[in-house]
N, C-alpha and C. Protein backbone atom coordinates (compact mmCIF):
# COMPACT_ATOMS: atom_id res chain seq x y z
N UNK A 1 0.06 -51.92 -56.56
CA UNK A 1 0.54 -50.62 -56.14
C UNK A 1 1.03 -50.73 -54.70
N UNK A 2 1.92 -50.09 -54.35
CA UNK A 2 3.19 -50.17 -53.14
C UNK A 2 2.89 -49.03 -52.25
N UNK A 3 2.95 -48.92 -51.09
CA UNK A 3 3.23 -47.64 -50.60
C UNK A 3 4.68 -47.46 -50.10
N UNK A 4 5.54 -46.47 -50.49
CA UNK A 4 7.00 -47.02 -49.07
C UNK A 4 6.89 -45.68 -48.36
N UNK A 5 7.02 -46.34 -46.80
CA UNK A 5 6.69 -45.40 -45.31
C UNK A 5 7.82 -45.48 -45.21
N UNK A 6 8.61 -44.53 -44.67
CA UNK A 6 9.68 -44.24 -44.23
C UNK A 6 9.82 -43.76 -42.94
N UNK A 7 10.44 -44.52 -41.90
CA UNK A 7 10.30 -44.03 -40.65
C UNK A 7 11.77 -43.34 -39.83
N UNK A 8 11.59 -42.20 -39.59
CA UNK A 8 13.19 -41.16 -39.60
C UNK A 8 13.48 -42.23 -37.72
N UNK A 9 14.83 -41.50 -37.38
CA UNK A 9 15.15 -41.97 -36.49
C UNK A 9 15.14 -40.53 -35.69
N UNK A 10 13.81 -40.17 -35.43
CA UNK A 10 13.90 -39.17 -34.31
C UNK A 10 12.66 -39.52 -33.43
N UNK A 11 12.42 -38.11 -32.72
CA UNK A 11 10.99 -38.53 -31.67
C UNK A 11 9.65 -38.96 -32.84
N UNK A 12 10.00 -38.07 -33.30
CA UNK A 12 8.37 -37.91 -34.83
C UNK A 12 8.25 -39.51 -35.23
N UNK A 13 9.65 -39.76 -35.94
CA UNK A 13 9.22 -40.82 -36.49
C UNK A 13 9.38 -42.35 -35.51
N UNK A 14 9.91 -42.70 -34.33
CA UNK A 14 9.69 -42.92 -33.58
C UNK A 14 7.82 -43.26 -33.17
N UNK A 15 7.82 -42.25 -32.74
CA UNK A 15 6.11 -41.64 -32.38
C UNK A 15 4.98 -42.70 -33.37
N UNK A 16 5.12 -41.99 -34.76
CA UNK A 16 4.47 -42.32 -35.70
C UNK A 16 4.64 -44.12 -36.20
N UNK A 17 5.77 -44.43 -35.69
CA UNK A 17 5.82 -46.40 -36.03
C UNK A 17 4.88 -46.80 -34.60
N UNK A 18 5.11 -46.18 -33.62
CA UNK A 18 4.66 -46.51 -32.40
C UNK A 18 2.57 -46.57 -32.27
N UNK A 19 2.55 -46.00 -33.15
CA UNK A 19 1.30 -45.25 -32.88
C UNK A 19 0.66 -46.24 -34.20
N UNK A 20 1.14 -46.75 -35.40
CA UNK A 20 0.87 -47.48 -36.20
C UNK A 20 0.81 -48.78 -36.03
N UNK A 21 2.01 -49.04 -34.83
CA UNK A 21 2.13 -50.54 -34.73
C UNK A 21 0.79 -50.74 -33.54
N UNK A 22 0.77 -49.80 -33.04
CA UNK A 22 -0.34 -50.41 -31.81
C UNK A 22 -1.56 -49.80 -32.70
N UNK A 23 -2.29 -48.94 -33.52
CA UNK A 23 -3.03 -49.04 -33.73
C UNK A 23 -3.43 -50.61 -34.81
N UNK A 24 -2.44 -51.24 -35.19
CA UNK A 24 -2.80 -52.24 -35.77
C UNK A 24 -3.08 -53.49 -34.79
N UNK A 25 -2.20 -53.50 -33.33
CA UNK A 25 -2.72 -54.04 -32.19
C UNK A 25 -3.89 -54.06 -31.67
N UNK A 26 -4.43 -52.97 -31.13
CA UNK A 26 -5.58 -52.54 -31.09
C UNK A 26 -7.20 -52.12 -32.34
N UNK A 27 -6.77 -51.88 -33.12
CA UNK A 27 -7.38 -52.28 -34.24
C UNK A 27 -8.03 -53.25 -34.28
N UNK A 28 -7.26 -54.56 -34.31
CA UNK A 28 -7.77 -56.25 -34.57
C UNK A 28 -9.09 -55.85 -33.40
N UNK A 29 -8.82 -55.40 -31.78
CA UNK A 29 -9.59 -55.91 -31.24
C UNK A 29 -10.89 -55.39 -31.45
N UNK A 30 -10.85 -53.96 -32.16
CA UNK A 30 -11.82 -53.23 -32.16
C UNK A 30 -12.98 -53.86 -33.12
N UNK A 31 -12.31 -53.92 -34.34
CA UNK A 31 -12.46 -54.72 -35.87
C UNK A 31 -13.82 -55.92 -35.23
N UNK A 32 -12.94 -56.57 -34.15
CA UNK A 32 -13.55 -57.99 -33.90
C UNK A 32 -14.81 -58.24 -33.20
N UNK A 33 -14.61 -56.88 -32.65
CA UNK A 33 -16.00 -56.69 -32.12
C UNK A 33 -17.27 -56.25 -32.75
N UNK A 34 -17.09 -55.47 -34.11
CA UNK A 34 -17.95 -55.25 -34.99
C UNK A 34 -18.70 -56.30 -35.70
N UNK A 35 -20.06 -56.53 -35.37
CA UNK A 35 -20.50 -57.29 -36.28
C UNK A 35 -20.25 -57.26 -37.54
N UNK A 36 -20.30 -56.11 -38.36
CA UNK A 36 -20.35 -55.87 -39.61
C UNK A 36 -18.74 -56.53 -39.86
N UNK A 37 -17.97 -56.68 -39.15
CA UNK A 37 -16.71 -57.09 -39.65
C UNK A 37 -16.03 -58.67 -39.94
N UNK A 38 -15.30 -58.89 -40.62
CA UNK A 38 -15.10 -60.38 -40.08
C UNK A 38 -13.66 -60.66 -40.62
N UNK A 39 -12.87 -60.98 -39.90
CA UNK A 39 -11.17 -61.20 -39.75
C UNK A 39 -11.64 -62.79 -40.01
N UNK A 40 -11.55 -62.65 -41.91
CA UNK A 40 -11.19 -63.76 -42.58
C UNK A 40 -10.42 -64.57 -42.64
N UNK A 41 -10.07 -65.46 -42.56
CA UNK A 41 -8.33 -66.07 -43.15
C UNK A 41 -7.38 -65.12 -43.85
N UNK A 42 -8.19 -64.67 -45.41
CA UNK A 42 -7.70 -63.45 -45.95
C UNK A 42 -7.10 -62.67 -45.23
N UNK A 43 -8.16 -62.04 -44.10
CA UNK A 43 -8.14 -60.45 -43.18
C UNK A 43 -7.38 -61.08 -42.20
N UNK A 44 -6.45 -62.45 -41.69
CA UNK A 44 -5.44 -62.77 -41.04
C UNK A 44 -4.20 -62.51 -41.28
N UNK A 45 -4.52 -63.24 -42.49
CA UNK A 45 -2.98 -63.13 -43.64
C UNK A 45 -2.61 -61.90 -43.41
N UNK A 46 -3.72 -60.50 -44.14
CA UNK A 46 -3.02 -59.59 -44.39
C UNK A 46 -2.35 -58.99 -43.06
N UNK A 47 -3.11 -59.12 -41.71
CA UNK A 47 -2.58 -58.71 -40.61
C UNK A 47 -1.16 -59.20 -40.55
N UNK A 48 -1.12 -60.41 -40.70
CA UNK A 48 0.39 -61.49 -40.50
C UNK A 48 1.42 -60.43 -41.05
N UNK A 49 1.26 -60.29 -42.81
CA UNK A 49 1.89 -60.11 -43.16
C UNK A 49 2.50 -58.36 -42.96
N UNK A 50 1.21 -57.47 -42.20
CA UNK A 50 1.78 -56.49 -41.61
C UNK A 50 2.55 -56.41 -40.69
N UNK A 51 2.36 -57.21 -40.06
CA UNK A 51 2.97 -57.44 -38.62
C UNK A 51 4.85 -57.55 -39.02
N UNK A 52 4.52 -58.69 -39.56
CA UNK A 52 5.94 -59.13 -40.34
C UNK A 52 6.76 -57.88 -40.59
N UNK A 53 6.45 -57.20 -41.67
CA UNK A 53 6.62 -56.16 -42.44
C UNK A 53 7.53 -55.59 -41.26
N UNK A 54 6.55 -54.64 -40.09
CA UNK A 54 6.96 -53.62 -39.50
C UNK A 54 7.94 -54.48 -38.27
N UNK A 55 7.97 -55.79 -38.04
CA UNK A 55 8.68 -56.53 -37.25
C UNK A 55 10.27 -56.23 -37.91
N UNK A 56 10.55 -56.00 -39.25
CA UNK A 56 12.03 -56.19 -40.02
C UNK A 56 12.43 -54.31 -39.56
N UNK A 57 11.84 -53.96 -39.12
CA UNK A 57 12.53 -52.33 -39.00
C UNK A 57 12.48 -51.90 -37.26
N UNK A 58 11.70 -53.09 -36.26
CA UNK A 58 11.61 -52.75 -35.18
C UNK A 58 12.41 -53.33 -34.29
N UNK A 59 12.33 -53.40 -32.84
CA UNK A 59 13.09 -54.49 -32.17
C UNK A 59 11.66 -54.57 -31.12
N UNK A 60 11.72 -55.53 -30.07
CA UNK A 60 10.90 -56.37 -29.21
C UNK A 60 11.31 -55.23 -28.23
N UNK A 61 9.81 -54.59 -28.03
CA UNK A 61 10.36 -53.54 -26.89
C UNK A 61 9.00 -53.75 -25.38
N UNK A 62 9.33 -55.29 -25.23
CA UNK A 62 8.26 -55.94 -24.32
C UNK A 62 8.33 -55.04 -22.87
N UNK A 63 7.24 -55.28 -22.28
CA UNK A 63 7.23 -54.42 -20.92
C UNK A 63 6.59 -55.30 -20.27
N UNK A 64 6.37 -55.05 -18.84
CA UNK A 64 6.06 -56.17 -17.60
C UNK A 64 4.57 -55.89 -18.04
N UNK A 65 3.80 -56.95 -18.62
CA UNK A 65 2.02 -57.12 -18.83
C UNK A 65 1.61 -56.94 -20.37
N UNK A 66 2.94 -56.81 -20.75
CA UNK A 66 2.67 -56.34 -22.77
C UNK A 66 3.98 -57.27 -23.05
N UNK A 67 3.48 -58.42 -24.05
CA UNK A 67 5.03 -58.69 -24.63
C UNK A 67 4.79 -57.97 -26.02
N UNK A 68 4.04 -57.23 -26.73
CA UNK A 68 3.94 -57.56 -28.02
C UNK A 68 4.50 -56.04 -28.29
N UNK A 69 4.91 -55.35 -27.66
CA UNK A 69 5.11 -53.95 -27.54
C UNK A 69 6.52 -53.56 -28.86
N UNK A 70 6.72 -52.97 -29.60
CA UNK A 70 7.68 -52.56 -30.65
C UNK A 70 8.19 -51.47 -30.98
N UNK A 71 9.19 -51.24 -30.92
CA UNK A 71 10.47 -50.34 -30.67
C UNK A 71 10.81 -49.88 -32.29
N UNK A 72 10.79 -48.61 -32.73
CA UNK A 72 11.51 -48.00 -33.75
C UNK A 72 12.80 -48.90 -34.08
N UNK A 73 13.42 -49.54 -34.79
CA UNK A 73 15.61 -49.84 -34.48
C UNK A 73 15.76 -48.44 -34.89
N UNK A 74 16.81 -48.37 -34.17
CA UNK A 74 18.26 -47.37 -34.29
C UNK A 74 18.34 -46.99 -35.89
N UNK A 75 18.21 -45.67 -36.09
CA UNK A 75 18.41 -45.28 -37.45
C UNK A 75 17.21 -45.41 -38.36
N UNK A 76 15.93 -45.69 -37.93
CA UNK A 76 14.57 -46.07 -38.24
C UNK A 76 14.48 -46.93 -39.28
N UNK A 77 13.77 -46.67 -40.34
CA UNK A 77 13.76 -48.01 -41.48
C UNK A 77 12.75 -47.43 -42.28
N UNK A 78 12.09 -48.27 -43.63
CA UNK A 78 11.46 -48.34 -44.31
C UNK A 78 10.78 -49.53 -44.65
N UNK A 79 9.74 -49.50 -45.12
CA UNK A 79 8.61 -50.84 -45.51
C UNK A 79 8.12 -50.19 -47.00
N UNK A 80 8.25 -51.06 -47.57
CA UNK A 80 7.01 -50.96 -48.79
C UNK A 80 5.38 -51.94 -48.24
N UNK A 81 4.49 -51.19 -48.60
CA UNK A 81 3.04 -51.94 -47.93
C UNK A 81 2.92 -52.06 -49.26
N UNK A 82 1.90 -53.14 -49.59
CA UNK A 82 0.99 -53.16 -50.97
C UNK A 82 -0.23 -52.34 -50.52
N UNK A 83 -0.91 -51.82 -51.39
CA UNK A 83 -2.06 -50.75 -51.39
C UNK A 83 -3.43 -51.62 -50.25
N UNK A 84 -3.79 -52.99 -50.23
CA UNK A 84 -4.33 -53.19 -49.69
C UNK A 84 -4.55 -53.16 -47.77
N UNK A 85 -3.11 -53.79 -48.07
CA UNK A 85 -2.16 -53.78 -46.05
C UNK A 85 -2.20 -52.39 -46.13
N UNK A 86 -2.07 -51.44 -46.67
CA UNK A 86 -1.68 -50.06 -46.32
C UNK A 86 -3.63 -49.67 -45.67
N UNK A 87 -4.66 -49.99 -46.97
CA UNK A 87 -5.96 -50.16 -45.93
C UNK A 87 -5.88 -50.44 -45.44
N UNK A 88 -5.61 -51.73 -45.14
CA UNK A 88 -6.52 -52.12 -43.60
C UNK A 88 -5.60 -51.60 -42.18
N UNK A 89 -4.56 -51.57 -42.44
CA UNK A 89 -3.74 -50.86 -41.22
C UNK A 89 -4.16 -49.32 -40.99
N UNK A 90 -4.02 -48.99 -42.00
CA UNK A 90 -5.51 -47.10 -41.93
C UNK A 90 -6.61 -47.63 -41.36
N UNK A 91 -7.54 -48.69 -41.62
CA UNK A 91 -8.60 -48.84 -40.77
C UNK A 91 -8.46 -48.99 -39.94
N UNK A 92 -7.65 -50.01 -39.41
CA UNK A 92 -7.50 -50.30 -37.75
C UNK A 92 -7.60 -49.32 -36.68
N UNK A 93 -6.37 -48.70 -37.52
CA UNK A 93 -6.07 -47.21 -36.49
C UNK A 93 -7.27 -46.06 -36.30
N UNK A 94 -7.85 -46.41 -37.70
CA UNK A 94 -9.18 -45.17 -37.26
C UNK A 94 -9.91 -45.73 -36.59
N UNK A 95 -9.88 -47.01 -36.04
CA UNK A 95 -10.74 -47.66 -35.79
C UNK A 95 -10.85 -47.60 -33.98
N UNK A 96 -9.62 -47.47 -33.61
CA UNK A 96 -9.01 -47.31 -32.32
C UNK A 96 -9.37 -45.84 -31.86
N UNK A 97 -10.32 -45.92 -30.48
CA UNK A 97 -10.65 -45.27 -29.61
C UNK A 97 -9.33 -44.68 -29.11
N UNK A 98 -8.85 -43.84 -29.55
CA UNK A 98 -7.38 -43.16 -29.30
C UNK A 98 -7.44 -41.97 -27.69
N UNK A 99 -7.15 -42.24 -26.89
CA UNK A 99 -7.10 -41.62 -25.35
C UNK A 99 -6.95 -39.95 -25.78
N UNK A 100 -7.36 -38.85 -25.27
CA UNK A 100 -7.16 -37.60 -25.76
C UNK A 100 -5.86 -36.94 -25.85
N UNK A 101 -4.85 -37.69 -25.27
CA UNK A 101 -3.24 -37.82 -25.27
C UNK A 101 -2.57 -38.11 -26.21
N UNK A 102 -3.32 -39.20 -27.02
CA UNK A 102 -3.01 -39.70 -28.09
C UNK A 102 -3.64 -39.64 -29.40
N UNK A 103 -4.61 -38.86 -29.11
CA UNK A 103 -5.20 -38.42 -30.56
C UNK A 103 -4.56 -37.56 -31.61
N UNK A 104 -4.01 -36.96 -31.31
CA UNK A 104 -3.54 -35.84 -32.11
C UNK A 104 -2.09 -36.51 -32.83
N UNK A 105 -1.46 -37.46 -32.19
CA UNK A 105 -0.27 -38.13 -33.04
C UNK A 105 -0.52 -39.09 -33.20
N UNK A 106 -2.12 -39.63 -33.09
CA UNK A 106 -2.51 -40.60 -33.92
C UNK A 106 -3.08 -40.34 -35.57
N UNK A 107 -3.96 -38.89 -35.63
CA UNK A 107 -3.83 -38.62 -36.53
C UNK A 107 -2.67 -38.02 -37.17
N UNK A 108 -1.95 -37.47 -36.92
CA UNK A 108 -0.36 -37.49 -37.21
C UNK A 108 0.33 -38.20 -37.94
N UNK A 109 -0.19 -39.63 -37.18
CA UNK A 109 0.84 -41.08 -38.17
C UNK A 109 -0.08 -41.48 -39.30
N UNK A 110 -1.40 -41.48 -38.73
CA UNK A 110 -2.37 -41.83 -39.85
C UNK A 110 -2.25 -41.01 -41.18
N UNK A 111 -2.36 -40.14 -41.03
CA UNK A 111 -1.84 -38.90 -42.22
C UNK A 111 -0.54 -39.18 -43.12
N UNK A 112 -0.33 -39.02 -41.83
CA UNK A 112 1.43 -39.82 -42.45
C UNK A 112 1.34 -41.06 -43.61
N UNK A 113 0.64 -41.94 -42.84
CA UNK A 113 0.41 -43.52 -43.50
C UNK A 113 -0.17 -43.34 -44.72
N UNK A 114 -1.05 -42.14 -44.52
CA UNK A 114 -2.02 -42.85 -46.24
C UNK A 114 -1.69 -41.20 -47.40
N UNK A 115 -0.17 -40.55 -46.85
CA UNK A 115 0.36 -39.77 -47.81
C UNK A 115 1.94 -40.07 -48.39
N UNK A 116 1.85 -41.33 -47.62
CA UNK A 116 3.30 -42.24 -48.25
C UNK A 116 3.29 -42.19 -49.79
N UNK A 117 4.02 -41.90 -49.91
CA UNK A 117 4.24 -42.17 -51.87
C UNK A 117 4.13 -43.89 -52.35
N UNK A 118 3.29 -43.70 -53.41
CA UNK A 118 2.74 -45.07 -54.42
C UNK A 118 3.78 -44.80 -55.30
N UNK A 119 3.50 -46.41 -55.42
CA UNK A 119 4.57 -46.30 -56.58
C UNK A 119 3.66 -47.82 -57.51
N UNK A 120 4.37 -47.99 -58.16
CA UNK A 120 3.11 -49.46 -59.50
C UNK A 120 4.92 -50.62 -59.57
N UNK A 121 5.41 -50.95 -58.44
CA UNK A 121 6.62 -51.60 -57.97
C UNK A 121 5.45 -52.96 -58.23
């Protein structure tokens, strides 16, 4: 089962790739600190292959002390996730201590993320 996210080319959807891609940034570190957790080979892969994913709809939007930073492209994009990457990228982000600035369009994107339409693709 598939999810496809669709990301518009305005502030919202903008916002919401922004807020997904770094909660999956931030995520890992949170994740790693949990004992109870453990970033398997498996739980690498699937990161990889998120990363990947949202890398084909973004551009390199590095800043002086961040290279890993990622930019909406022009005209936004779409991803299909498989049902599993679509977890663990929802975990990450809940997982992330979100600043009180950023809470509210963190749950925003998160919402967003796990009311994407399934499909059995």
């Amino acid at each position: 089962m598939t999810r496809t996210i669709t990301f518009t080319d305005t502030d919202e959807g903008r916002q919401r790739f922004r807020i997904l891609w770094d909660g999956l940034r931030f995520g890992t570190i949170v994740m790693s600190q949990k004992p109870e957790s453990s970033r398997t080979p498996e739980v690498l892969r699937q990161e990889t292959q998120i990363r990947k994913t949202l890398k084909t709809i973004s551009t390199n939007g590095a800043v002086e002390g961040d290279i890993d930073v990622r930019t909406l492209q022009a005209g936004g994009g779409t991803v299909l996730l498989e049902h599993p990457l679509v977890k663990l990228l929802s975990a990450y982000g809940w997982a992330v201590q979100w600043t009180p600035t950023a809470v509210e369009s963190a749950v925003d994107a998160l919402d967003f993320l796990d009311s994407a339409p399934e499909s059995n693709d």
